[in-house]
Protein backbone atom coordinates (compact mmCIF):
# COMPACT_ATOMS: atom_id res chain seq x y z
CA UNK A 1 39.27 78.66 -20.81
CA UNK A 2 39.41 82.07 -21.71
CA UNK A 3 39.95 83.69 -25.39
CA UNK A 4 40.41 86.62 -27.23
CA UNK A 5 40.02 87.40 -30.67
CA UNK A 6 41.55 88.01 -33.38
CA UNK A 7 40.10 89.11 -37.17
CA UNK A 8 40.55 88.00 -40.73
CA UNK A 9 43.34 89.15 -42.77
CA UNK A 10 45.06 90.05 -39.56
CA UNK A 11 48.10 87.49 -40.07
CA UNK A 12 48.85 89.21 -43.14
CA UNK A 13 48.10 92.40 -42.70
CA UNK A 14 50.26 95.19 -44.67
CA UNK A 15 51.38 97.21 -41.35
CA UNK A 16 53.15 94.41 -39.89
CA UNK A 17 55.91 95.17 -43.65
CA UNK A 18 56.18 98.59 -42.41
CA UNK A 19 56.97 98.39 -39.35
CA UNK A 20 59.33 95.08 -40.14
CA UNK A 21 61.18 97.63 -42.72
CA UNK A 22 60.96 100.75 -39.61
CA UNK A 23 62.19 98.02 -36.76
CA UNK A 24 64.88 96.66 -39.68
CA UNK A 25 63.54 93.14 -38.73
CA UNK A 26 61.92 90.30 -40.07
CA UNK A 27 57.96 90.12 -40.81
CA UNK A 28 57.53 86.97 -38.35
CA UNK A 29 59.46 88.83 -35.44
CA UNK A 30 56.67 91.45 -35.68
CA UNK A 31 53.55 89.19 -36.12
CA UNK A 32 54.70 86.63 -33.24
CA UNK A 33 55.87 89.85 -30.87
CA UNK A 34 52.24 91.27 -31.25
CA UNK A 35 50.32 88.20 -30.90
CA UNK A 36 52.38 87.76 -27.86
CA UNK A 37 51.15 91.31 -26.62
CA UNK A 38 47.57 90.43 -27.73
CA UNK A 39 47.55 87.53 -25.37
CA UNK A 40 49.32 89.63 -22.55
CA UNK A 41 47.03 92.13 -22.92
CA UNK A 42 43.69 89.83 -22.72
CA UNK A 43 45.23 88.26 -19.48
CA UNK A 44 46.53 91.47 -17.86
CA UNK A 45 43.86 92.64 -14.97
CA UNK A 46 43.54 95.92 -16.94
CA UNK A 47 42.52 94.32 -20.06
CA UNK A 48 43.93 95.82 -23.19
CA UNK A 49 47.14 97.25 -21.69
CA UNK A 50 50.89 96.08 -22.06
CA UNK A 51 52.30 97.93 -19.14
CA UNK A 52 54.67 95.35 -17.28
CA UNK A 53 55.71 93.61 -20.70
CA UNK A 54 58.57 91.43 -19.82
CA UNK A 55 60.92 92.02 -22.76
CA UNK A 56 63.91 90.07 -21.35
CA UNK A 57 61.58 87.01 -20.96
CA UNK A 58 59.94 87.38 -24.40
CA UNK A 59 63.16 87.80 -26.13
CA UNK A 60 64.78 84.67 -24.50
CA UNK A 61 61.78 83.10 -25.48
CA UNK A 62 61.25 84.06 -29.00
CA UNK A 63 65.53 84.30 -29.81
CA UNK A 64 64.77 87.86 -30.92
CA UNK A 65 67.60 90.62 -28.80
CA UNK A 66 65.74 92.85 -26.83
CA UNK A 67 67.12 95.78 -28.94
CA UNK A 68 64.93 94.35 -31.46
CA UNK A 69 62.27 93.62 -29.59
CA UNK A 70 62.21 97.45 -28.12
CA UNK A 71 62.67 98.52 -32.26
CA UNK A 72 59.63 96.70 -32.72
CA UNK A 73 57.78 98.57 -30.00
CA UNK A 74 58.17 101.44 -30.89
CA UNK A 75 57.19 101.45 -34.36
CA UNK A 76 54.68 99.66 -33.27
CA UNK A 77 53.58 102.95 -31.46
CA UNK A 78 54.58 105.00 -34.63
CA UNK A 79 52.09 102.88 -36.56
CA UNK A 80 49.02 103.06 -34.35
CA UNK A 81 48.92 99.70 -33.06
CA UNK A 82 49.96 100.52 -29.22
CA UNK A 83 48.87 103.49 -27.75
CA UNK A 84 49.64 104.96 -23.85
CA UNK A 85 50.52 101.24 -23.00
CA UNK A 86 47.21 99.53 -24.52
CA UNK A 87 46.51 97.51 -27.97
CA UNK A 88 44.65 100.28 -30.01
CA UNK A 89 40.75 99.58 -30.46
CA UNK A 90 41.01 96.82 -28.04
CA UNK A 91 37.48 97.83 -27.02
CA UNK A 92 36.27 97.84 -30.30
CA UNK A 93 37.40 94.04 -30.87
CA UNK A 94 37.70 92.12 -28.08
CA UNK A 95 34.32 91.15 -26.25
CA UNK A 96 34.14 91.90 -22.50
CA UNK A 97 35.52 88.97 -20.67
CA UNK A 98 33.12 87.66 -17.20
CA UNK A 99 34.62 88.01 -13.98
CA UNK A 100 34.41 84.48 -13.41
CA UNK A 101 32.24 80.96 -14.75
CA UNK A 102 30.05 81.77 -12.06
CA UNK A 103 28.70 84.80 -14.09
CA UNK A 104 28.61 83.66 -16.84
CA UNK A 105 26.46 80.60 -15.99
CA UNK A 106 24.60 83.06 -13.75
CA UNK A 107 23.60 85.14 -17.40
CA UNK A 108 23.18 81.61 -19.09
CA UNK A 109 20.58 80.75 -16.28
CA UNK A 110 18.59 83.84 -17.06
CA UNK A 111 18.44 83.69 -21.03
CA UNK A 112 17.07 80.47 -20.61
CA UNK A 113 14.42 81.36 -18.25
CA UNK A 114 13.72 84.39 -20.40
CA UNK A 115 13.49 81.97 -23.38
CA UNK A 116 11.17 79.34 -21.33
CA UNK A 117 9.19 82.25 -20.34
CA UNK A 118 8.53 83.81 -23.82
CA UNK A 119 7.59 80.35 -24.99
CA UNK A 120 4.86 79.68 -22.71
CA UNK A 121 3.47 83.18 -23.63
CA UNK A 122 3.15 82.12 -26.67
CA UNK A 123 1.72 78.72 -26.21
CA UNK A 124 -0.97 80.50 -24.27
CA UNK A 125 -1.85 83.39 -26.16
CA UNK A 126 -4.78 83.18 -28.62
CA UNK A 127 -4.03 81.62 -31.85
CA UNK A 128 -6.29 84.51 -34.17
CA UNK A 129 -6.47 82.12 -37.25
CA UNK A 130 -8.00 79.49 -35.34
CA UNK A 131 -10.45 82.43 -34.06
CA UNK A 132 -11.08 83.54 -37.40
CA UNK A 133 -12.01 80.05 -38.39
CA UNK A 134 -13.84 79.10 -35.15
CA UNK A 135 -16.95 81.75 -36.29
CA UNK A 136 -20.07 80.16 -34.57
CA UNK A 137 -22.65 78.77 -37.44
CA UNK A 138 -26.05 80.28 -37.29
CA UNK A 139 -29.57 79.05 -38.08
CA UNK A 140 -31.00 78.53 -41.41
CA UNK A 141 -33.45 81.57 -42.46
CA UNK A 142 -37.09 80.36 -41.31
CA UNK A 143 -35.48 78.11 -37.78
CA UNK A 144 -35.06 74.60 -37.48
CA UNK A 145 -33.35 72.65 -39.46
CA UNK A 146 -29.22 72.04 -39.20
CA UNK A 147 -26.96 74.99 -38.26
CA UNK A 148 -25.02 76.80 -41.46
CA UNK A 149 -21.50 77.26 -41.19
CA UNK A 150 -19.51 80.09 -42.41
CA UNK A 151 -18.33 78.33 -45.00
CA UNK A 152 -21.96 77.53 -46.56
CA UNK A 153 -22.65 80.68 -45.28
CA UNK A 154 -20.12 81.73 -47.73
CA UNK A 155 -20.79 79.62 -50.64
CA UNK A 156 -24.82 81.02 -50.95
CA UNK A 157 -23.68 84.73 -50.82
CA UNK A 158 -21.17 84.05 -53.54
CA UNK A 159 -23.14 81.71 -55.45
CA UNK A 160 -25.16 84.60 -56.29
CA UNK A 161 -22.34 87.22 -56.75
CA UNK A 162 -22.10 88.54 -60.54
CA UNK A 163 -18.46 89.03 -60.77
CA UNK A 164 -16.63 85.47 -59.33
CA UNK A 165 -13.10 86.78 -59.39
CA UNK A 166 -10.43 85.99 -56.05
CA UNK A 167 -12.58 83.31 -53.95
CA UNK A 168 -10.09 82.86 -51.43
CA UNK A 169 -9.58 86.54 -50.90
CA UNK A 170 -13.60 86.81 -51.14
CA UNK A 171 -13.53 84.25 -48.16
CA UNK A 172 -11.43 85.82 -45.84
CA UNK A 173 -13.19 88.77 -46.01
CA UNK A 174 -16.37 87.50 -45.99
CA UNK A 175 -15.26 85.63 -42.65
CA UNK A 176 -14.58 89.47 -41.13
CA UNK A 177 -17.83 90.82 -42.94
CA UNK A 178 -20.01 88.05 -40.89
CA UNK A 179 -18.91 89.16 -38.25
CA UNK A 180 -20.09 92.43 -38.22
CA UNK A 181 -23.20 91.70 -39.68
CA UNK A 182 -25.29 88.65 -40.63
CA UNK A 183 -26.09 86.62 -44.11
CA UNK A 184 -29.80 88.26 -44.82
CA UNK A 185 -28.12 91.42 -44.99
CA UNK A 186 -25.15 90.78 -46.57
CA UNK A 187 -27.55 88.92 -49.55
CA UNK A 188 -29.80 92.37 -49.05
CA UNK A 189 -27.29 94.87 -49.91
CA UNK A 190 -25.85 91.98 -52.72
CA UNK A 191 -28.95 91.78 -54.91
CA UNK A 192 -29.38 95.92 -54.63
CA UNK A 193 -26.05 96.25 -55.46
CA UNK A 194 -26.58 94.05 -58.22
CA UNK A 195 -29.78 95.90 -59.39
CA UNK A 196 -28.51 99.50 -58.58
CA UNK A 197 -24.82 99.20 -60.18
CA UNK A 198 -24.72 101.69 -63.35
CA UNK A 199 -23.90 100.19 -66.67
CA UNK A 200 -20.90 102.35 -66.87
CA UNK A 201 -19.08 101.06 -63.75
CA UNK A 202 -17.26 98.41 -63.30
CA UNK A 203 -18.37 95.55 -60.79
CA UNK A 204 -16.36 95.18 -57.62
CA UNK A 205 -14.34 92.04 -56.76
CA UNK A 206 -16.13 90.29 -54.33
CA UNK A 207 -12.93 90.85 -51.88
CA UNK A 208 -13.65 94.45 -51.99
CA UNK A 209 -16.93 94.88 -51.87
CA UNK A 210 -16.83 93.15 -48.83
CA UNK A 211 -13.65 94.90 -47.22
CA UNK A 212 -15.71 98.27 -48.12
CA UNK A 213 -18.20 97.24 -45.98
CA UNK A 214 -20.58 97.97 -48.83
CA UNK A 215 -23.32 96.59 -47.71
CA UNK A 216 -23.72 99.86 -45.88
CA UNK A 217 -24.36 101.78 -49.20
CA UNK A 218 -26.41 104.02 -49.53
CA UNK A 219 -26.62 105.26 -52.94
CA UNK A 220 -28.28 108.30 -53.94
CA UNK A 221 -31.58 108.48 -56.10
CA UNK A 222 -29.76 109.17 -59.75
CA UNK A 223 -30.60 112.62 -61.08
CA UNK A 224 -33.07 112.90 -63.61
CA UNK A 225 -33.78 115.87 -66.74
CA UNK A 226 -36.75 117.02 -67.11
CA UNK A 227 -38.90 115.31 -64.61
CA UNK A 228 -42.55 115.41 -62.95
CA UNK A 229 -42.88 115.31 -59.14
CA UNK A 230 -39.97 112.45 -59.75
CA UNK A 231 -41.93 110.60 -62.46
CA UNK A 232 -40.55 109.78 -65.57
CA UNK A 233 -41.99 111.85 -68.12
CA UNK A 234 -43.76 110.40 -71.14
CA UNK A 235 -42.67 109.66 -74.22
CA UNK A 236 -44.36 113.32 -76.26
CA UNK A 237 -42.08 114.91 -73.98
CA UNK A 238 -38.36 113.36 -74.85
CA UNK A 239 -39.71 113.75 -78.19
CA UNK A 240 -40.17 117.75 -77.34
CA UNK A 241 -37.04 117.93 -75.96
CA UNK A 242 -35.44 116.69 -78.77
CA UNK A 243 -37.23 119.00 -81.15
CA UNK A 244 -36.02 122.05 -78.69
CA UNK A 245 -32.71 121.08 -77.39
CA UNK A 246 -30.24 121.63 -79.92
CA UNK A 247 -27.31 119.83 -78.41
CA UNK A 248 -29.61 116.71 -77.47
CA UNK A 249 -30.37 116.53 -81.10
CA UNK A 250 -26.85 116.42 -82.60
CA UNK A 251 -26.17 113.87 -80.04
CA UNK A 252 -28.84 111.50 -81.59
CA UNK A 253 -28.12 112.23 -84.83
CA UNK A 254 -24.22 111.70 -84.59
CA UNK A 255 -25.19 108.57 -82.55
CA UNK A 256 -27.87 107.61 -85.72
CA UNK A 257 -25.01 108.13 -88.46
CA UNK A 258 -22.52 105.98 -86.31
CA UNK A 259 -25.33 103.04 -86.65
CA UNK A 260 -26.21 103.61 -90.33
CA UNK A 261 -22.32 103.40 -91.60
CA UNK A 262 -22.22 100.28 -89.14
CA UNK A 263 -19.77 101.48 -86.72
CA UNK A 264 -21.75 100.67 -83.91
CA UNK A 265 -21.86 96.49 -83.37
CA UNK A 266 -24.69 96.94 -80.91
CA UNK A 267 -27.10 99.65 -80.17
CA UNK A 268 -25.85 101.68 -77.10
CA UNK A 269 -28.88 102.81 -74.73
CA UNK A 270 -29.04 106.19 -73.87
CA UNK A 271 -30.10 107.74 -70.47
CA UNK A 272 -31.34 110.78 -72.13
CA UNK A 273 -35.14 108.88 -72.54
CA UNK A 274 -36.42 105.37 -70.96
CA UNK A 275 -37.17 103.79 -74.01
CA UNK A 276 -34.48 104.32 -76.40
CA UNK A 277 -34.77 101.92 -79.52
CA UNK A 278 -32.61 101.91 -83.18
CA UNK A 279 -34.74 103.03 -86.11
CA UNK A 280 -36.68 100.04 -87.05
CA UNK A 281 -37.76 99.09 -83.80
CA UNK A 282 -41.55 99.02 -83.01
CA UNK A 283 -40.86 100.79 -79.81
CA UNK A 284 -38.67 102.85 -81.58
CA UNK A 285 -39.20 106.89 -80.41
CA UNK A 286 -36.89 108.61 -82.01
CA UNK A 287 -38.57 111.71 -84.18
CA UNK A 288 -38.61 110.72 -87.58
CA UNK A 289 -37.41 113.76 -89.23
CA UNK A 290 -34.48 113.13 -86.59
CA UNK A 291 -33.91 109.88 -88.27
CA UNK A 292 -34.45 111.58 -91.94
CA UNK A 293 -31.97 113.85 -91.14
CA UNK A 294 -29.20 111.70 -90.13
CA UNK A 295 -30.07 109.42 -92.95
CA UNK A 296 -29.47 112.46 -95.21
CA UNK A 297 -25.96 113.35 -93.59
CA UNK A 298 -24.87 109.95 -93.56
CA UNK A 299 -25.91 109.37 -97.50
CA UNK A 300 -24.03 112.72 -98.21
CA UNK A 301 -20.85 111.75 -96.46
CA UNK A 302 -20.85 108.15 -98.24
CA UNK A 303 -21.48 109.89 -102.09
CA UNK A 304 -18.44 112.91 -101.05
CA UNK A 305 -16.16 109.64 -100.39
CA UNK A 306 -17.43 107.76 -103.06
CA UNK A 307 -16.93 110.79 -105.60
């Protein structure tokens, strides 16, 4: 059986008032006359047109007089709806009919193979999850013993991990990481990581350090002031360079007022020397006039508050 559309709104649909008040006939005479041409025009061999439009036949049919009929027609033109013979934007709405079942089984036929086709593709193609999962174990360190999987694998490289944030996201990525490389390393470049990180950054997510391939750092020796063939120089000489540096030593001194006036919790290391210790301290190596001077500041501020 073959169709053709129609669209919502279409039965009532403003134009068919106008051109019932242009034609000086009834609403239904012009809805049933057009859905009479609609279905004319899907069976005509030249789909869309209306050329050979029995009128005499229609209006015996319908009991509307031809005159009518032809009234209709026309405004019908007027309007837009019929143009040179054919239902306006029949393209446009009406899907292209088959030549015959035969075709269209024919098509049917060949989206289904397609389909089948596509399917078996699929079924065959390699399922990368199960790949990512399938990672071959490897030996315990030293031989012998029972093969580690990725998963314990996993488990003794985080175990040791400072910062145990995202596990799930640390495992995925480790499953990539292992791939590239192998578990002594990855524990290698973990504990110098751990060891090397400054005190002023922030530690990595496990996810990302892993993602960053950062096992493959390799971090620069961190500059150092005042050094001797690399050495760290001794104490007498911090000491010196306090006495001589003038910007070094209003840095300690702000820093000692700050811990007198107890705005400092904790005492705050400070790169500037290797063994930097609050007043009081036996290993403390701060100058003592240093300290005497920040003592006096501090006691000065407090009485200029106080007074």
């Amino acid at each position: 059986m073959d169709w053709f559309r129609s669209w919502h709104g279409a039965p009532t649909d403003m134009k068919w008032l106008v051109i019932a008040k242009r034609s000086e006939t009834q609403c239904n005479a012009v809805v049933s006359l057009f859905w009479t041409l609609l279905d004319y025009a899907s069976q005509n061999a030249e789909r869309g047109s209306i050329k050979g439009f029995d009128i005499e036949t229609y209006s015996i049919f319908s009991g509307t007089d031809e005159e009518s009929v032809e009234r209709i027609m026309k405004a019908m033109v007027d309007k837009g709806v019929i143009h040179d013979d054919r239902i306006s934007n029949w393209e446009k709405r009406q899907i292209k009919r088959e030549d015959n079942s035969a075709e269209r089984v024919r098509k049917h036929r060949e989206t289904k193979k397609k389909k089948e086709k596509r399917n078996v593709t699929q079924c065959n193609a390699p399922d990368k999850r199960r790949e990512e999962e399938n990672i071959p174990p490897i030996p315990p360190h030293g031989g012998g013993g029972d093969l580690v999987s990725v998963d314990d694998q996993f488990e003794e490289w985080y175990a040791e991990y400072p910062h145990k944030v995202g596990k799930a996201a640390a495992l995925k990525a480790f499953k990539t990481a292992i791939r590239k490389t192998d578990l002594k390393t990855l524990n290698a470049a973990r504990d110098r990581y751990i060891r090397e990180k400054p005190e002023d950054r922030s530690w990595c997510n496990p996810s990302t350090w892993l993602n960053q391939e950062r096992w493959l750092d390799v971090p620069a020796a961190a500059p150092s002031q005042h050094t001797h063939g690399g050495q760290v120089p001794p104490v007498n000489d911090y000491i010196q360079l306090l006495n001589h540096n003038q910007a070094s030593r209003s840095a300690v001194i702000a820093k000692l007022r700050r811990w007198f006036v107890g705005q400092m919790s904790e005492w705050r290391y400070t790169p500037a020397w290797s063994d930097d210790h609050p007043p009081g301290h036996p290993d403390c190596v701060i100058p003592p006039d240093i300290i005497a001077e920040a003592q006096t500041l501090t006691e000065a501020k407090t009485q200029s508050i106080a007074g």
